[in-house]
C-alpha atoms as a PDB file:
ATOM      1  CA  UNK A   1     -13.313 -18.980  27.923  1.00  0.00           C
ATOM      2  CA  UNK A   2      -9.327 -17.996  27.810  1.00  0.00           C
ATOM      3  CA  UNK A   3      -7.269 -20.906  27.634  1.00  0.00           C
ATOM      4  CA  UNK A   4      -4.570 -21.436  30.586  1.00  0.00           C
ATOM      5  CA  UNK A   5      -1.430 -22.513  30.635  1.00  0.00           C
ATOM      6  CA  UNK A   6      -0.770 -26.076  32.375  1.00  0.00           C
ATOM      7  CA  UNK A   7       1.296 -25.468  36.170  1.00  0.00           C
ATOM      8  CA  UNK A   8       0.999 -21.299  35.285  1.00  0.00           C
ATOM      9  CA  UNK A   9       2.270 -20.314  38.900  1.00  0.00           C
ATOM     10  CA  UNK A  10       5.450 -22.968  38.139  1.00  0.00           C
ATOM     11  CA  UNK A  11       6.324 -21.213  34.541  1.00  0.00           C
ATOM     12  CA  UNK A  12       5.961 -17.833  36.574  1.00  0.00           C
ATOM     13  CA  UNK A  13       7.849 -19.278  39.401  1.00  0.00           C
ATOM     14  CA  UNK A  14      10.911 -20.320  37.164  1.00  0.00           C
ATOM     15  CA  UNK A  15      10.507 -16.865  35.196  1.00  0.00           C
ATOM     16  CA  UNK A  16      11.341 -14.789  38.741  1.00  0.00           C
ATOM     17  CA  UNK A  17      14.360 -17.180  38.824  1.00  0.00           C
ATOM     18  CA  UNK A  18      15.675 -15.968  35.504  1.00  0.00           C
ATOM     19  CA  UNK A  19      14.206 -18.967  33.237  1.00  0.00           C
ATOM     20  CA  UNK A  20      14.331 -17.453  29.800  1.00  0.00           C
ATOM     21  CA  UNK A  21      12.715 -20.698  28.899  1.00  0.00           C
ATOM     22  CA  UNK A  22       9.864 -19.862  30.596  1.00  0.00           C
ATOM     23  CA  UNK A  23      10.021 -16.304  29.799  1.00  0.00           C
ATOM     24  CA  UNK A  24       9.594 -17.567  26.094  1.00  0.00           C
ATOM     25  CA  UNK A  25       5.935 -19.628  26.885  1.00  0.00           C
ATOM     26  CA  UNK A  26       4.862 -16.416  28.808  1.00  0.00           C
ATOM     27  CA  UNK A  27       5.737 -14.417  25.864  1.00  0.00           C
ATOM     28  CA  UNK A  28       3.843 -16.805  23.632  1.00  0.00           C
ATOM     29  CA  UNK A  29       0.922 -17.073  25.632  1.00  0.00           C
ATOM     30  CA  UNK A  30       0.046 -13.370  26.627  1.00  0.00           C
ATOM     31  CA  UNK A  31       1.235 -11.959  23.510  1.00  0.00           C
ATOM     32  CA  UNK A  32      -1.719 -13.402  21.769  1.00  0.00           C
ATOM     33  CA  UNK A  33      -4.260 -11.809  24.097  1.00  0.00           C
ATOM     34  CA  UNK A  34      -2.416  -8.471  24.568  1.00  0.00           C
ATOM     35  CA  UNK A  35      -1.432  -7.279  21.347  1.00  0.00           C
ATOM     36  CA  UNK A  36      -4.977  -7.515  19.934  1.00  0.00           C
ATOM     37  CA  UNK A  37      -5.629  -4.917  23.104  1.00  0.00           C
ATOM     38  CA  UNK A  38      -3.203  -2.450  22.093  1.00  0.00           C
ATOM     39  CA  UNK A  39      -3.308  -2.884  18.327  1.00  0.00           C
ATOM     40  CA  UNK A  40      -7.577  -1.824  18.726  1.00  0.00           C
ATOM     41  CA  UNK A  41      -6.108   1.378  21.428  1.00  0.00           C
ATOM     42  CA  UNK A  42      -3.322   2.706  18.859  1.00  0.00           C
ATOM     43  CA  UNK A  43      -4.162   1.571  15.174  1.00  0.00           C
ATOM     44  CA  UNK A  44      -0.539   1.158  13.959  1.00  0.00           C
ATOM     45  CA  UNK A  45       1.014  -2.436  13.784  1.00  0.00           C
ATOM     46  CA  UNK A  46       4.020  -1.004  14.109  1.00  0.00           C
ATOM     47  CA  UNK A  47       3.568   1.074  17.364  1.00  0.00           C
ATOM     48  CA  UNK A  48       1.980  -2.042  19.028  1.00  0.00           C
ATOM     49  CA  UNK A  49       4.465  -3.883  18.279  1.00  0.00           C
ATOM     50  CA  UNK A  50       6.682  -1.768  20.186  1.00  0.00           C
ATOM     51  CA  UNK A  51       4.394  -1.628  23.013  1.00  0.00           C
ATOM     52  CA  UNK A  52       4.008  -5.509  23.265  1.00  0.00           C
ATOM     53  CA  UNK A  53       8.007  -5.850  23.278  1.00  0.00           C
ATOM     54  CA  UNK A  54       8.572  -3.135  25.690  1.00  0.00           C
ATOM     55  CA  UNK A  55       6.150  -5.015  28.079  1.00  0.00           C
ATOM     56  CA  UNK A  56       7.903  -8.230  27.444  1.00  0.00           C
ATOM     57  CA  UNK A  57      11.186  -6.333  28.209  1.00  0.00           C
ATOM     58  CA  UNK A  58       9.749  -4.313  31.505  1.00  0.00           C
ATOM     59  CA  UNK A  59       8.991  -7.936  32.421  1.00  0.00           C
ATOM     60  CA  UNK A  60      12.111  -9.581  32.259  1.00  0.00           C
ATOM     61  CA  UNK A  61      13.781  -6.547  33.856  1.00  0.00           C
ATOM     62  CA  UNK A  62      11.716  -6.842  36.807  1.00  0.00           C
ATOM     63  CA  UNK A  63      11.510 -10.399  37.183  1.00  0.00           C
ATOM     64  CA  UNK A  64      12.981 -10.950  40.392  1.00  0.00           C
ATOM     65  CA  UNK A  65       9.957  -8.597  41.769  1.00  0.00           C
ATOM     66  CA  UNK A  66       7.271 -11.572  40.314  1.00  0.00           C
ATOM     67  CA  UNK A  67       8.000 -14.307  43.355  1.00  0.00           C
ATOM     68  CA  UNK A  68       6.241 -12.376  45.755  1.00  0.00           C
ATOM     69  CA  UNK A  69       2.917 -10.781  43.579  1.00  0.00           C
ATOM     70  CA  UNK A  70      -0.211 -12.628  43.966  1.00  0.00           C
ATOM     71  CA  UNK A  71      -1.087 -11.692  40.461  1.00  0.00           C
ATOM     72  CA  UNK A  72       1.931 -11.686  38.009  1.00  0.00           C
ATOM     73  CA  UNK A  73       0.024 -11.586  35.063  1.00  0.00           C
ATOM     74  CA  UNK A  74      -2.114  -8.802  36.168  1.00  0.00           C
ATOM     75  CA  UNK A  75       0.862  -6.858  36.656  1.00  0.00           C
ATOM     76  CA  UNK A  76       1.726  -7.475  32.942  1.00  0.00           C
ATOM     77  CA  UNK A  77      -1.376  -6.933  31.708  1.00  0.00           C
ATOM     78  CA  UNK A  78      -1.049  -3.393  33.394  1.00  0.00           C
ATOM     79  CA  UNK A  79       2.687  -2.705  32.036  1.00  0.00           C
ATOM     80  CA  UNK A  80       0.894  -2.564  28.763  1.00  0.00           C
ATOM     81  CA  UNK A  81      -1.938  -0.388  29.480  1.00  0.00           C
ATOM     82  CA  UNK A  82       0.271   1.526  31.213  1.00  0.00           C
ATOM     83  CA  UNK A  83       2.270   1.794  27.971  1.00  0.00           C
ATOM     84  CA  UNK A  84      -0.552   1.924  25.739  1.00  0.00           C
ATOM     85  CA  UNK A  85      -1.349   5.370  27.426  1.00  0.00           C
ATOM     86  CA  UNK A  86       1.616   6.805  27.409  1.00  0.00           C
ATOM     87  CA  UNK A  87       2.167   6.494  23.824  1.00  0.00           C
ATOM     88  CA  UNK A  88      -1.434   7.918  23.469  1.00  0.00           C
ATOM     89  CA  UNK A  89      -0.598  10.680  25.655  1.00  0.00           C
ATOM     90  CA  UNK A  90       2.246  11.103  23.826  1.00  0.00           C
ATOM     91  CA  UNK A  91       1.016  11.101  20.253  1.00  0.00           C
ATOM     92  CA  UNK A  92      -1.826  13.543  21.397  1.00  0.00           C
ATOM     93  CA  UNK A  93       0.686  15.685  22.572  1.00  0.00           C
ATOM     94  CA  UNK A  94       2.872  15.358  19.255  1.00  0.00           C
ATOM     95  CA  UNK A  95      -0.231  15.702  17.189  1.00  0.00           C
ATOM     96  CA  UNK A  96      -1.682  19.024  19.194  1.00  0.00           C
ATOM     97  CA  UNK A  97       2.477  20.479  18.578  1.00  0.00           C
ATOM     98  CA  UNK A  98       2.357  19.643  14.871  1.00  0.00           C
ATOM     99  CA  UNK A  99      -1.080  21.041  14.513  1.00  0.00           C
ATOM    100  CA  UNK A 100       0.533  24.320  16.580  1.00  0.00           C
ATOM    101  CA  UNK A 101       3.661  24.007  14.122  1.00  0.00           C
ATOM    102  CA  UNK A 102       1.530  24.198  10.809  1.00  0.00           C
ATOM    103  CA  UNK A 103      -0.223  27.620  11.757  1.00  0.00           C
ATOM    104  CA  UNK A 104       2.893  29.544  12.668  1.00  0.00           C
ATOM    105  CA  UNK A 105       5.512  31.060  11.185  1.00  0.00           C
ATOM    106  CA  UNK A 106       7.960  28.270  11.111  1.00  0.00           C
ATOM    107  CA  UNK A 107       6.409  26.725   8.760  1.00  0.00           C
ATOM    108  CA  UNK A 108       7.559  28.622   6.103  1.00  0.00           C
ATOM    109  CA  UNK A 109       9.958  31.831   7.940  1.00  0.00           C
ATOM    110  CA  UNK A 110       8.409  35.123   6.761  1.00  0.00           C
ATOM    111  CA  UNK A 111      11.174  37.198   8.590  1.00  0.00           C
ATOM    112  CA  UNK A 112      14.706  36.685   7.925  1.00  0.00           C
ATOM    113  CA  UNK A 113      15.368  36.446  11.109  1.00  0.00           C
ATOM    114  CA  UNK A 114      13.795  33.166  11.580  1.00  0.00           C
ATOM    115  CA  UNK A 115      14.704  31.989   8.180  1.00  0.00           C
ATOM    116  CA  UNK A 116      18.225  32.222   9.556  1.00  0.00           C
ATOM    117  CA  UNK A 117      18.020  30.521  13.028  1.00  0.00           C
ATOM    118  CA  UNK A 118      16.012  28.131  11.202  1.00  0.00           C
ATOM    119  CA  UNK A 119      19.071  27.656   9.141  1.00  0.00           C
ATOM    120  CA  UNK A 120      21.340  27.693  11.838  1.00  0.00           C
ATOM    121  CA  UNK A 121      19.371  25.249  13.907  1.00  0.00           C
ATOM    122  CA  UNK A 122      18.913  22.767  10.673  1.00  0.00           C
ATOM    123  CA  UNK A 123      23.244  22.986  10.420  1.00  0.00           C
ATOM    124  CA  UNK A 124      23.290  22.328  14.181  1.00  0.00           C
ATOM    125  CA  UNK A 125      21.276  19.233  14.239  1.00  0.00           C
ATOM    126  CA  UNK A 126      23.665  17.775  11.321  1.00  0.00           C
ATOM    127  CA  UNK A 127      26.336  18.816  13.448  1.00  0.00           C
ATOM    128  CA  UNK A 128      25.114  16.990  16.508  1.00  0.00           C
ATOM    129  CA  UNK A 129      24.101  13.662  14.065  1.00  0.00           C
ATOM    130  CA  UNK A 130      27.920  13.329  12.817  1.00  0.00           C
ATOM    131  CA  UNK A 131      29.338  13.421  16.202  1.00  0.00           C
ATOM    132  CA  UNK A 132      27.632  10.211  16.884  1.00  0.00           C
ATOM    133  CA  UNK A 133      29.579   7.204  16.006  1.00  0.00           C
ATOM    134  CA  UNK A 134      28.661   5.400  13.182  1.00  0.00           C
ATOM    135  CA  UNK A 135      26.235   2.695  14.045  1.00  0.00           C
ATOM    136  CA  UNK A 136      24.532   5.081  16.341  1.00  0.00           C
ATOM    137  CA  UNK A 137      24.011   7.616  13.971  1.00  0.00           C
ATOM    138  CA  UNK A 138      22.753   4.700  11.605  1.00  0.00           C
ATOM    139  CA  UNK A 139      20.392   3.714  14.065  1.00  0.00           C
ATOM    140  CA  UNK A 140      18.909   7.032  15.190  1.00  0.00           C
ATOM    141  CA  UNK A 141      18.437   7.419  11.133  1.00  0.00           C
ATOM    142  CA  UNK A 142      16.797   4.243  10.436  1.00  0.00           C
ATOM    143  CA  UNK A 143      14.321   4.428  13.396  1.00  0.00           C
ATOM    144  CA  UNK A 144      13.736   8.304  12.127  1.00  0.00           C
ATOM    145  CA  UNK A 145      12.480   6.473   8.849  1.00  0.00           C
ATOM    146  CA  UNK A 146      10.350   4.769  10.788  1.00  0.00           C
ATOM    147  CA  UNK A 147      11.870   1.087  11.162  1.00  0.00           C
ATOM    148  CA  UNK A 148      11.130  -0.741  14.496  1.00  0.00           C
ATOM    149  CA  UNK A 149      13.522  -2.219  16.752  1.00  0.00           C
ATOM    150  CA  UNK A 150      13.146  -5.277  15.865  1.00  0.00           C
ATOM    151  CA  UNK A 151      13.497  -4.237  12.453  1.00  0.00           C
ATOM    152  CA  UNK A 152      16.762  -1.840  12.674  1.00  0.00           C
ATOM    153  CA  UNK A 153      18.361  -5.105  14.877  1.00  0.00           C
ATOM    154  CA  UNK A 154      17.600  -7.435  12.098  1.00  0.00           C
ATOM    155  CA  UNK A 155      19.182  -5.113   9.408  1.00  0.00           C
ATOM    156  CA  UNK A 156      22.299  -4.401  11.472  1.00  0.00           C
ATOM    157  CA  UNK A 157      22.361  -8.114  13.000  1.00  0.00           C
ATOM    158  CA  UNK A 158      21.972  -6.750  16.993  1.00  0.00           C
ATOM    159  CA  UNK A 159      19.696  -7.098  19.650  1.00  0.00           C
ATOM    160  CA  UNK A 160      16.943  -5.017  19.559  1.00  0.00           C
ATOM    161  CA  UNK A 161      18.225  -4.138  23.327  1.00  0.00           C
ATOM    162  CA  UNK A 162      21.563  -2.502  21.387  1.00  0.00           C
ATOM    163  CA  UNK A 163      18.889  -1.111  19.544  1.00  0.00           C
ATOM    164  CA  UNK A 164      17.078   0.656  22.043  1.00  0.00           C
ATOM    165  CA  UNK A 165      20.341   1.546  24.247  1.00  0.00           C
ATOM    166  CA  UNK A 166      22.195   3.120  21.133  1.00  0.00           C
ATOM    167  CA  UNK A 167      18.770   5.135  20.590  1.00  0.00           C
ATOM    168  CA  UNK A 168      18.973   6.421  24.070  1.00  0.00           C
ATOM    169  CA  UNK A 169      22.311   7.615  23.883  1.00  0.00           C
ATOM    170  CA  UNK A 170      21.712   9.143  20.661  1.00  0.00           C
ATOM    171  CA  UNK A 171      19.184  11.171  21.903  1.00  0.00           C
ATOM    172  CA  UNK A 172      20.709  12.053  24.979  1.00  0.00           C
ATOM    173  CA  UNK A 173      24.063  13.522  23.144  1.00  0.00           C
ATOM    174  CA  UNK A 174      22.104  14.917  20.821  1.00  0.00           C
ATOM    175  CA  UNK A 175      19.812  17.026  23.442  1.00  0.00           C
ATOM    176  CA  UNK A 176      23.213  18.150  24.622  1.00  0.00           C
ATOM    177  CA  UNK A 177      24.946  19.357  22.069  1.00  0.00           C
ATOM    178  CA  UNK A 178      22.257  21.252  20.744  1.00  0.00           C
ATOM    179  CA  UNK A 179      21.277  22.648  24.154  1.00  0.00           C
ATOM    180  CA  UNK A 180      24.713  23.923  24.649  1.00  0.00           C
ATOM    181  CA  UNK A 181      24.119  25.391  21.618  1.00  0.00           C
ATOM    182  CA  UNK A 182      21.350  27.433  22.593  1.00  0.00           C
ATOM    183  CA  UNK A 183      18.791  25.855  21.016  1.00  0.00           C
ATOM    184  CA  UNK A 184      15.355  24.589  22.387  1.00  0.00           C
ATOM    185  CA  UNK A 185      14.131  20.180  21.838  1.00  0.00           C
ATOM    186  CA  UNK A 186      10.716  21.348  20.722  1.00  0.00           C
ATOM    187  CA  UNK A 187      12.332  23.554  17.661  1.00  0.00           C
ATOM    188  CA  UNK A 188      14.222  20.366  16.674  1.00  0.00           C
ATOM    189  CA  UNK A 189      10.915  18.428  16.278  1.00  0.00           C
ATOM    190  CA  UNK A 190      10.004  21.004  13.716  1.00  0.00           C
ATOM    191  CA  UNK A 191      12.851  20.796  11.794  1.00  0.00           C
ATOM    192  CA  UNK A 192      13.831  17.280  11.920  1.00  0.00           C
ATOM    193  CA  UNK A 193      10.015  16.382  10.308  1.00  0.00           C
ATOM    194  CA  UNK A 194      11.741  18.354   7.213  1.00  0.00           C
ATOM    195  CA  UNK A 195      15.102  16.820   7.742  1.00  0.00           C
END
């Protein structure tokens, strides 16, 4: 039988009114029953704990939202499926253009054609990476190495929310420098697994 919190509707009450004190013995208590959930759905400690922290976060954002739901934990507990599937959608969809990548010519450029936009792509993206400023660019690096947020904020001493926000923007710059360059997101996957 799953264990409930004493005066539950209270702690969720004071969460909608912006208790981060309560926010914390939410966190606490359905962290333990939802991270075993998506740890069995995506096999990587790391990408769960991502998961389980953006749910925590989609929570507190929409807080406000929890006074009037009959069921606020429900609507966590579906943040995180709903989560969980996108980054299985996503890393079937990553997995099925890597699989497409490794049978075609850009793997290794037969014509010297593509050996030079593959050149000329690789010089672009290094272009677009030193236009960030510096912590950005050090935190789009260290999260291409794999480091969570939570592990990229410790290093650097930020929130993980920097974290994510510098991420966004170094994406977003990126995608446009290197589209007003002429050259397509998808090719960038390719190359940046080489980077």
């Amino acid at each position: 039988m799953e264990e409930r919190l004493h005066n539950e509707p209270e702690i969720w009450r004071r969460l909608a009114a912006g208790d981060e004190a309560a926010f914390t013995v939410l966190f606490y208590h359905y962290n333990r029953r939802i991270y075993p959930f998506v740890l069995r759905k995506v096999k990587s400690d790391s990408a769960a704990e991502e998961i389980i922290q953006e749910t925590f976060l989609k929570l507190w954002a929409s807080r406000e939202q929890i006074a009037v739901m009959h069921s606020p934990d429900g609507y966590l507990y579906r943040i995180a499926v709903n989560l969980t599937l996108d980054h299985l959608r996503k890393q079937a969809r990553n997995q099925d253009f890597l699989d497409t990548l490794k049978n075609s010519a850009w793997q290794a450029p037969a014509h010297i054609e593509q050996h030079l936009y593959y050149r000329e792509t690789k010089l672009a993206l290094e272009k677009a990476l030193e236009q960030l400023p510096p912590q950005r660019k050090t935190i789009y690096l260290l999260r291409q190495e794999g480091l969570t947020y939570e592990e990229i904020a410790a290093q650097l001493q930020i929130s993980p929310n920097t974290v994510r926000n510098q991420l966004v923007s170094a994406f977003r710059s990126i995608r446009e420098y290197l589209q007003g360059q002429g050259i397509s997101m998808l090719i960038v996957l390719l190359l940046w697994k080489g980077f």
